[in-house]
N, C-alpha and C. Protein backbone atom coordinates (compact mmCIF):
# COMPACT_ATOMS: atom_id res chain seq x y z
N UNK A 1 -62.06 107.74 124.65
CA UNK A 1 -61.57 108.88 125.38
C UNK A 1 -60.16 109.18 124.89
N UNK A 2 -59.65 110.48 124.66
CA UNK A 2 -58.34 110.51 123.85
C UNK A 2 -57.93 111.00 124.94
N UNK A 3 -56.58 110.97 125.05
CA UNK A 3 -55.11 110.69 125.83
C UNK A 3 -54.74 112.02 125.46
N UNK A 4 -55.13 112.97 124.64
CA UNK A 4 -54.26 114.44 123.97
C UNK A 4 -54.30 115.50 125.71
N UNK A 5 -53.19 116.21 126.03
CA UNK A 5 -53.51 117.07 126.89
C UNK A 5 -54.10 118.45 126.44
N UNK A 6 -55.04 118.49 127.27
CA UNK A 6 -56.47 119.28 126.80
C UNK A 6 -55.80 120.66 127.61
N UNK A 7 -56.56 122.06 127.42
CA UNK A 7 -56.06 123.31 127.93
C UNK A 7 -57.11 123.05 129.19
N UNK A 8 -56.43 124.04 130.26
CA UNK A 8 -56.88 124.24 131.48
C UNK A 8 -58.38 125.08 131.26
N UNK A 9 -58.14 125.87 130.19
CA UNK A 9 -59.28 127.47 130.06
C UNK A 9 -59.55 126.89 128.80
N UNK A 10 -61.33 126.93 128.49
CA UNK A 10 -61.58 126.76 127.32
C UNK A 10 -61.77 127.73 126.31
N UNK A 11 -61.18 127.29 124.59
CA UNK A 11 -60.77 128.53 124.03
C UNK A 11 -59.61 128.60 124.24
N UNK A 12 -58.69 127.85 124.79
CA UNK A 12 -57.15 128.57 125.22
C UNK A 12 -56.25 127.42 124.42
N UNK A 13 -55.41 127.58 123.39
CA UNK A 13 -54.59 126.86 122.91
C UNK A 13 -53.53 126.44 123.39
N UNK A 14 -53.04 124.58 123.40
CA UNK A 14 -52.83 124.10 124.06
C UNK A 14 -50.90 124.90 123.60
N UNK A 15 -50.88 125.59 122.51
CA UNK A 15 -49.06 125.76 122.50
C UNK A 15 -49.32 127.10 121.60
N UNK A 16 -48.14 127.70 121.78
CA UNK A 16 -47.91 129.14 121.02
C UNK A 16 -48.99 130.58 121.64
N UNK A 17 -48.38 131.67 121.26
CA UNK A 17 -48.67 132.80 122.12
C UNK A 17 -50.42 132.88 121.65
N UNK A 18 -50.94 133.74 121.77
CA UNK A 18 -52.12 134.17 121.30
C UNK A 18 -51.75 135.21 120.09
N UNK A 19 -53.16 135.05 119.53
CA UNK A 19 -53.32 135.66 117.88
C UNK A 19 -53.58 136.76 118.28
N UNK A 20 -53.02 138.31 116.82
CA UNK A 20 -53.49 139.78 117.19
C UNK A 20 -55.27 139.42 117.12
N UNK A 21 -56.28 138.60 116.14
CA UNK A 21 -57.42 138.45 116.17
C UNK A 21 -58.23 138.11 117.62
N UNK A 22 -57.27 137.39 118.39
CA UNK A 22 -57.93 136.95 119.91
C UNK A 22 -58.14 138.15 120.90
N UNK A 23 -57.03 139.20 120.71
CA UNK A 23 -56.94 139.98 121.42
C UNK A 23 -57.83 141.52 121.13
N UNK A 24 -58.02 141.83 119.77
CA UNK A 24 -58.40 142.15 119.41
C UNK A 24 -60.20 142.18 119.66
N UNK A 25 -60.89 140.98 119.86
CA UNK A 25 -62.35 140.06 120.27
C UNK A 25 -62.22 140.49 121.55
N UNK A 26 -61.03 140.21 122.27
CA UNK A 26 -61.24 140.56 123.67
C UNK A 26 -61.60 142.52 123.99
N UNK A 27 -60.54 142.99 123.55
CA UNK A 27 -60.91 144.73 123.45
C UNK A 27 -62.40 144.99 123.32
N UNK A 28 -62.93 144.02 122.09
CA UNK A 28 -63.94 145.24 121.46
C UNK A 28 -65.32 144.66 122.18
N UNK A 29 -65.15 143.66 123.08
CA UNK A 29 -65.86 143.03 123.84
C UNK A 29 -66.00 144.00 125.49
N UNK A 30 -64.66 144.29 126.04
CA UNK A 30 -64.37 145.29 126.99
C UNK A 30 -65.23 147.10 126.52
N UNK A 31 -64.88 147.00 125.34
CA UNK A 31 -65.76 148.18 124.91
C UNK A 31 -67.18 148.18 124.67
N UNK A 32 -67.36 147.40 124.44
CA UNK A 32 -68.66 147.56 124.64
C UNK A 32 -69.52 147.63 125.53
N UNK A 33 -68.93 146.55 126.87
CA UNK A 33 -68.97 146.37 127.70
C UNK A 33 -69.69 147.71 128.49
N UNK A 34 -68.60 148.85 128.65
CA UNK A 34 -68.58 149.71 128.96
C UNK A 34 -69.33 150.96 128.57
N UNK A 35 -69.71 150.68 127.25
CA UNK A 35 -70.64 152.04 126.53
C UNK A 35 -72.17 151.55 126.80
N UNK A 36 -72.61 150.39 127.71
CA UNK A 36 -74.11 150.65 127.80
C UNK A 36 -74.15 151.98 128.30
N UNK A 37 -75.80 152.28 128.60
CA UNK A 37 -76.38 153.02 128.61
C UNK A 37 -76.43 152.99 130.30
N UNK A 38 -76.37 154.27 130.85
CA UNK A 38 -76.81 153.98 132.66
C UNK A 38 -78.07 154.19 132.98
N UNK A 39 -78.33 153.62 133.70
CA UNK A 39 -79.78 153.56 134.63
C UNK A 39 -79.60 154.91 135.43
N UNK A 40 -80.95 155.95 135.21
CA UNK A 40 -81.63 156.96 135.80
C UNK A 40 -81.78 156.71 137.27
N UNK A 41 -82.36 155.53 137.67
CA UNK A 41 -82.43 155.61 139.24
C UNK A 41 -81.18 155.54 140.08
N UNK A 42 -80.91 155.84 141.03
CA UNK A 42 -80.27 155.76 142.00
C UNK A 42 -79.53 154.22 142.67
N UNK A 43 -78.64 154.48 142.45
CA UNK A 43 -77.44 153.20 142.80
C UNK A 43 -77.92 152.51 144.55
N UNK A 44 -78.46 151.75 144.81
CA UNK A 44 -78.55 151.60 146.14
C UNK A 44 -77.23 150.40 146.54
N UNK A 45 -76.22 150.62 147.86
CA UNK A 45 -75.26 150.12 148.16
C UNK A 45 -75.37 149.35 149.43
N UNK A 46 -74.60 148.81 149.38
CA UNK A 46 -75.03 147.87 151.02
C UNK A 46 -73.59 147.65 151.34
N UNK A 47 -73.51 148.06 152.74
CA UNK A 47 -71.82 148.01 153.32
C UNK A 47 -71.80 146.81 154.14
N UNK A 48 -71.07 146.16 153.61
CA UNK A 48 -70.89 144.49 154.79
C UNK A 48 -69.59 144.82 155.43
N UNK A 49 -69.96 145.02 156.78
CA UNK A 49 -68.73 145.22 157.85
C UNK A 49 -67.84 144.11 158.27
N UNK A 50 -66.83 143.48 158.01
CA UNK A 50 -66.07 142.00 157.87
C UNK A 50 -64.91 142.62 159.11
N UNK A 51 -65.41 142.08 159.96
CA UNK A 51 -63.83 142.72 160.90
C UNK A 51 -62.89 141.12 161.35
N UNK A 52 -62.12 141.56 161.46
CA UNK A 52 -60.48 140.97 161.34
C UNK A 52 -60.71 139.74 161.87
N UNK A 53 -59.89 138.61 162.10
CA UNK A 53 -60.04 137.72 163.37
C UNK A 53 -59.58 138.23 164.57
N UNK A 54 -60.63 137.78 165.23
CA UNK A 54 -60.07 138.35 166.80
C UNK A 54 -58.85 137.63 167.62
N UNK A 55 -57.59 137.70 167.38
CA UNK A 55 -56.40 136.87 167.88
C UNK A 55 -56.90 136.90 169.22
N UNK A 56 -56.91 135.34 169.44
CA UNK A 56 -57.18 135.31 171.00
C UNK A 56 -55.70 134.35 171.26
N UNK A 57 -54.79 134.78 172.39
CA UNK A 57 -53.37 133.85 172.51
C UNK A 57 -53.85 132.78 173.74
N UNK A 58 -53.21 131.78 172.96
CA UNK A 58 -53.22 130.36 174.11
C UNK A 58 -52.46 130.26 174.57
N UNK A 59 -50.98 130.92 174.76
CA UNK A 59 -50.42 130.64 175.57
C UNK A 59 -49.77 129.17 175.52
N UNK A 60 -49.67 128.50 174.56
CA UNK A 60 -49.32 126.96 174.83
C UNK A 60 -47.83 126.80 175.16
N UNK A 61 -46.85 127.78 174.55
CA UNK A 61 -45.51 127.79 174.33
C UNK A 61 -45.15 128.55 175.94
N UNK A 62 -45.69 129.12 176.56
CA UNK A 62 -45.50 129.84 178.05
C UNK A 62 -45.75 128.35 178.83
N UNK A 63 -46.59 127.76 178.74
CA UNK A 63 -47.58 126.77 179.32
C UNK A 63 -46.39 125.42 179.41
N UNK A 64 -46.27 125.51 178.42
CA UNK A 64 -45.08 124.15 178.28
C UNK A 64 -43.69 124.39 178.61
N UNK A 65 -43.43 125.65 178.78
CA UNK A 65 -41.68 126.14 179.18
C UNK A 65 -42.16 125.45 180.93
N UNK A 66 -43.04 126.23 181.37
CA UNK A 66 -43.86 125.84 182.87
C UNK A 66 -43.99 124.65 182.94
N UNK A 67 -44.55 123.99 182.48
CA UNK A 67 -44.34 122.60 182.61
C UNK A 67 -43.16 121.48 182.96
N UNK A 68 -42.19 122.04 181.88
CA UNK A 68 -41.01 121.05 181.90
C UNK A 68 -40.06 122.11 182.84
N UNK A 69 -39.84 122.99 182.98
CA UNK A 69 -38.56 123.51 184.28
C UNK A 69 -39.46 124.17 185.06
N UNK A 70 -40.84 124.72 184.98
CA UNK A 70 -41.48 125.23 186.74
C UNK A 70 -42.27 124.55 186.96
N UNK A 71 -42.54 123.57 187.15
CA UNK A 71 -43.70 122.37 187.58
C UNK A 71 -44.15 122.39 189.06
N UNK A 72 -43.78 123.13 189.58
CA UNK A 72 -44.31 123.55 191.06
C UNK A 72 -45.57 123.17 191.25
N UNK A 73 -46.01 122.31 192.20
CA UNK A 73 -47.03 121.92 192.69
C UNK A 73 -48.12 121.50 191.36
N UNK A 74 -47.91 121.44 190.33
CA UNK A 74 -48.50 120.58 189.12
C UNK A 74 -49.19 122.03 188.70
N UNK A 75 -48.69 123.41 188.82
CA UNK A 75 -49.70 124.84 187.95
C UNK A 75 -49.00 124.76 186.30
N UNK A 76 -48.15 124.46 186.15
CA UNK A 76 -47.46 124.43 184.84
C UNK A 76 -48.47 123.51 183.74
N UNK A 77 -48.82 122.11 184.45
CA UNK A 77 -49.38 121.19 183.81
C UNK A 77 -50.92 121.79 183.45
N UNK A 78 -51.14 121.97 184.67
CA UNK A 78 -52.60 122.73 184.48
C UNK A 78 -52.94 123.72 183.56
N UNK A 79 -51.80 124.45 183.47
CA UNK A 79 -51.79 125.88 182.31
C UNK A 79 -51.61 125.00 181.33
N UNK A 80 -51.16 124.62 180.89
CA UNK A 80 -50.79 123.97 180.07
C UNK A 80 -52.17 122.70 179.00
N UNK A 81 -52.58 122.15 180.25
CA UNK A 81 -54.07 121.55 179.79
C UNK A 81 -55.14 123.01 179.36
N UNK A 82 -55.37 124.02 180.45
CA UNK A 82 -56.04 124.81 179.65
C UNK A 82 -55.81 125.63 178.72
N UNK A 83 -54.42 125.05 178.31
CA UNK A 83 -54.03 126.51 177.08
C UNK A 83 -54.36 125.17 175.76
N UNK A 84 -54.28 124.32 175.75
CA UNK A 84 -54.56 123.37 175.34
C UNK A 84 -55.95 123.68 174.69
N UNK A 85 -57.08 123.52 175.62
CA UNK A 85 -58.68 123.91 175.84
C UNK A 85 -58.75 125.18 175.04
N UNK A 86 -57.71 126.36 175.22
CA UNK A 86 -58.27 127.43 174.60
C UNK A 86 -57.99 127.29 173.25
N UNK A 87 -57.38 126.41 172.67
CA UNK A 87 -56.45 126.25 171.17
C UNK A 87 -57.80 125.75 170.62
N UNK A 88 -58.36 124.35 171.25
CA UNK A 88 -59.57 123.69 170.75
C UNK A 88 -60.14 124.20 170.25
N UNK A 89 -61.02 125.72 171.24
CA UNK A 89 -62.22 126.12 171.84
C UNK A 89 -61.85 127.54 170.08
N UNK A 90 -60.71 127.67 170.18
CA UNK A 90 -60.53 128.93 169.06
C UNK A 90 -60.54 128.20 167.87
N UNK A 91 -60.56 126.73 167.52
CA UNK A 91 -60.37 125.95 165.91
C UNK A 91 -61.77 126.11 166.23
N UNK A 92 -62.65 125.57 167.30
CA UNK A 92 -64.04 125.41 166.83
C UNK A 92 -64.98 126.51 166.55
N UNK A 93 -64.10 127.59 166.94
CA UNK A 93 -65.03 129.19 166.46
C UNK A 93 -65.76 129.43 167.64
N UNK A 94 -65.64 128.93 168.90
CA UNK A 94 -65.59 129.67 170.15
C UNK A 94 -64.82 130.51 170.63
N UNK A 95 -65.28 131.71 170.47
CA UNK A 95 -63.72 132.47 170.82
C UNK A 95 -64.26 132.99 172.25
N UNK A 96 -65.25 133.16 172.82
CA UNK A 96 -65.74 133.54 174.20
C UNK A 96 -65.01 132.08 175.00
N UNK A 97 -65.33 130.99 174.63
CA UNK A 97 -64.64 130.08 175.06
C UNK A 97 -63.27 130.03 175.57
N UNK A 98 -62.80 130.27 174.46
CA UNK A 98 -61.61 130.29 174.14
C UNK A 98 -60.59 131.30 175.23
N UNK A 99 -61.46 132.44 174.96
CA UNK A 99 -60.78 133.66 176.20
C UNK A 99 -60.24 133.29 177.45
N UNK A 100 -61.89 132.15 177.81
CA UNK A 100 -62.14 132.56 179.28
C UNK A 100 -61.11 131.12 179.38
N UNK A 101 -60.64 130.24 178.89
CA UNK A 101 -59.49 129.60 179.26
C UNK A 101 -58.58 129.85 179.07
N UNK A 102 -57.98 130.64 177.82
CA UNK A 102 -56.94 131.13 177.78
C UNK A 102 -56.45 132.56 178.65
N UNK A 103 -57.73 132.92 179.88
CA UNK A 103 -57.41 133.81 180.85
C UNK A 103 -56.68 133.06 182.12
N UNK A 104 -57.27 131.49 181.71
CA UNK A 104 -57.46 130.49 183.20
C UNK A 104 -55.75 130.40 182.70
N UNK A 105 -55.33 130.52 181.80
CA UNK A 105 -54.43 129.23 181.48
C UNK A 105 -52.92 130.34 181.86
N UNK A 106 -53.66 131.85 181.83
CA UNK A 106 -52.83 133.09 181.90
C UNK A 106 -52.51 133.31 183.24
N UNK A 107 -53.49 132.89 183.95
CA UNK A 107 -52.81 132.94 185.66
C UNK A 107 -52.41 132.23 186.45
N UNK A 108 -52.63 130.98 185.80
CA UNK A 108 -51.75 130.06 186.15
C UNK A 108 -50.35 129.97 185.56
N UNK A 109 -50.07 130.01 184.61
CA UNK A 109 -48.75 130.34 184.31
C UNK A 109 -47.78 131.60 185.43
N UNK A 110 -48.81 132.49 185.20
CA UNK A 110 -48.10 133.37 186.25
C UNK A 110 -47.84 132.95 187.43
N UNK A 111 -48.83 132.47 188.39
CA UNK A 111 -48.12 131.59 189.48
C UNK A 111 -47.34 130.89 189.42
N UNK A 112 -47.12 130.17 188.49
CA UNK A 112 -46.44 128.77 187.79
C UNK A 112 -44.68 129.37 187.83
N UNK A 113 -44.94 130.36 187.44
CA UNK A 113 -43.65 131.17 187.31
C UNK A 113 -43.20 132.08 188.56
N UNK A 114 -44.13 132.83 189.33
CA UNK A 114 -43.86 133.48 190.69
C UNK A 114 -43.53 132.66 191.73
N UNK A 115 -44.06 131.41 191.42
CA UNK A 115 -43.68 130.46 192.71
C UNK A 115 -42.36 129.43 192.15
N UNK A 116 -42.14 129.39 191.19
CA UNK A 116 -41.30 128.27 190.72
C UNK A 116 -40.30 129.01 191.17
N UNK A 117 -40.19 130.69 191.09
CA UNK A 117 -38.48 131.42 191.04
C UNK A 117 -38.54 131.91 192.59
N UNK A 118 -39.62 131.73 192.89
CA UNK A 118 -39.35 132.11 194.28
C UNK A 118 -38.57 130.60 194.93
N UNK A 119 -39.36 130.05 195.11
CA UNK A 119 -38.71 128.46 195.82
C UNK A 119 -37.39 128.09 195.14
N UNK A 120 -37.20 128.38 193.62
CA UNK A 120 -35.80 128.29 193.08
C UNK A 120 -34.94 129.65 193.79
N UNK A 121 -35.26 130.47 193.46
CA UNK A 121 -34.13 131.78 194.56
C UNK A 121 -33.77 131.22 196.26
N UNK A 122 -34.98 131.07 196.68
CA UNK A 122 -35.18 130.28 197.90
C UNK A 122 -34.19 128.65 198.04
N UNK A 123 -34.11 128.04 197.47
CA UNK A 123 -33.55 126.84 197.57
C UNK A 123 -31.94 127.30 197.65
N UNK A 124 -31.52 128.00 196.36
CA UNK A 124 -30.36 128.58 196.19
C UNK A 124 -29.88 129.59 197.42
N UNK A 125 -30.84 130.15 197.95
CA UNK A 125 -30.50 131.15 199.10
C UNK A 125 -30.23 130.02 200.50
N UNK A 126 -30.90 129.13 200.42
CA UNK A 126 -30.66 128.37 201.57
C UNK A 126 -29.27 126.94 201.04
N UNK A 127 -28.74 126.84 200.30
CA UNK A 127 -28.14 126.17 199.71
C UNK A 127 -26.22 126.63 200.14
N UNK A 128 -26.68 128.02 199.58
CA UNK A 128 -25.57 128.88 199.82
C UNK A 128 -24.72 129.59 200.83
N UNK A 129 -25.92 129.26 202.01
CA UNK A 129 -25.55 129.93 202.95
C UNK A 129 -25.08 128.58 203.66
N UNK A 130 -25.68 128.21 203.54
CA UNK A 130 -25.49 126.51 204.43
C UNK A 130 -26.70 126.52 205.39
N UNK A 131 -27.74 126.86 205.09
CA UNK A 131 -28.86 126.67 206.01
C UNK A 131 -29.20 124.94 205.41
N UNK A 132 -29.28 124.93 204.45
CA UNK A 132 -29.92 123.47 204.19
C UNK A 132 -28.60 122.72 203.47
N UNK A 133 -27.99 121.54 204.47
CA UNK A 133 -26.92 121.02 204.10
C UNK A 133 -27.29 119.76 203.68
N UNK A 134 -26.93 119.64 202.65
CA UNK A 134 -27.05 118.30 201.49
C UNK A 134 -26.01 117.14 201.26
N UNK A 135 -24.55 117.74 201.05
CA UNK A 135 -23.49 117.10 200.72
C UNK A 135 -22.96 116.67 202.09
N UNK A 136 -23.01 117.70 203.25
CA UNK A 136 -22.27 116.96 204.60
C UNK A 136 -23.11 116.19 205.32
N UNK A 137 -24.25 115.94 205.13
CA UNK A 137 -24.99 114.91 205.81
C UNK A 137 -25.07 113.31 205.07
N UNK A 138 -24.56 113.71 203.83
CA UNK A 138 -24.69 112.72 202.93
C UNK A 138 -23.07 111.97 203.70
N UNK A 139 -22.02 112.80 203.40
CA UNK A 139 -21.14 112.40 204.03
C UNK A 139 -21.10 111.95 205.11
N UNK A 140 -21.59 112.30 205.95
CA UNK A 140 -21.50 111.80 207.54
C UNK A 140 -22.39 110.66 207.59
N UNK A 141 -22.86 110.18 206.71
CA UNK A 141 -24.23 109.29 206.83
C UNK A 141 -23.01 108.31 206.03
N UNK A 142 -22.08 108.42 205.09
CA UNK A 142 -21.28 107.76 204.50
C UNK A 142 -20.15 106.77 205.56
N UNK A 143 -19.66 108.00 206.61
CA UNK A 143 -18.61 108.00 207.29
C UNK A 143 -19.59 106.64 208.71
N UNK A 144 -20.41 107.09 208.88
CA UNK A 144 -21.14 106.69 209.93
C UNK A 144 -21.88 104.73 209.69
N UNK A 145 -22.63 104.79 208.47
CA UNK A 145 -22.58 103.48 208.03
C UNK A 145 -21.20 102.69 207.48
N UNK A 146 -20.43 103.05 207.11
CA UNK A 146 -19.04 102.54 206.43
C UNK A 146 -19.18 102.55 204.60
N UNK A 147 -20.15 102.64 204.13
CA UNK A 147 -20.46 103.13 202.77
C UNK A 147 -21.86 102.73 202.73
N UNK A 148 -22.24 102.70 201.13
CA UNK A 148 -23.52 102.32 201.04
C UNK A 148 -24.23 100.97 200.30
């Protein structure tokens, strides 16, 4: 077995440009090509309709913001597992699959998010006003045992 590096294309020299004779073979090969004779009958065509991929979104990057800062009652995690499911369900070429979790995984996020900013506005609204006191009970619970 020889060790020489061989060309990728056979016929193709392994160094230096190509010959006017190579190029030349190639032309009169293209020409000819082209001057048969055409066929009398009728060309019959066939149209293959190839449509796009159907982007279906999983949602995983909504799903996981929800997760780690709106975790309210565990909907973040949940979106999050089914956006998961719809990622699967779209590698395996289920895309009906795929939808109907990545619809599941779409409204849960939304709750995930309507309830997280509500109870966060809410916490802050009661925080601020002094309806829900945190720091002076802590204190008085300080003052009252003698420390902790």
């Amino acid at each position: 077995m020889s060790r020489a590096p061989r060309p990728l294309l056979p016929g193709a020299r392994a160094a230096g440009p190509p010959t006017y004779e190579m190029l030349k073979e190639e032309h009169e090969v293209v020409v000819l090509g082209s001057g048969a004779p055409q066929s009398a009958a009728p060309a019959i065509t066939t149209v293959i309709n190839i449509c796009g991929d159907t982007v279906v979104p999983d949602h995983v990057v909504w799903s996981l913001f929800n997760t780690v800062f709106m975790n309210w009652c565990c909907l973040g995690f949940m979106a999050f597992s089914y956006s998961v499911k719809a990622r699967d369900r779209k590698m395996a070429g289920d895309l009906t699959g795929a939808q109907s979790f990545a619809s599941t995984a779409r409204c849960l996020n939304i709750w995930a998010l309507v309830l997280g900013l509500l109870l966060t506005v809410t916490f802050v609204i009661l925080v601020s006003t002094g309806s829900l006191v945190i720091f002076e009970t802590v204190s008085e619970m300080v003052k009252h045992y003698g420390g902790l």
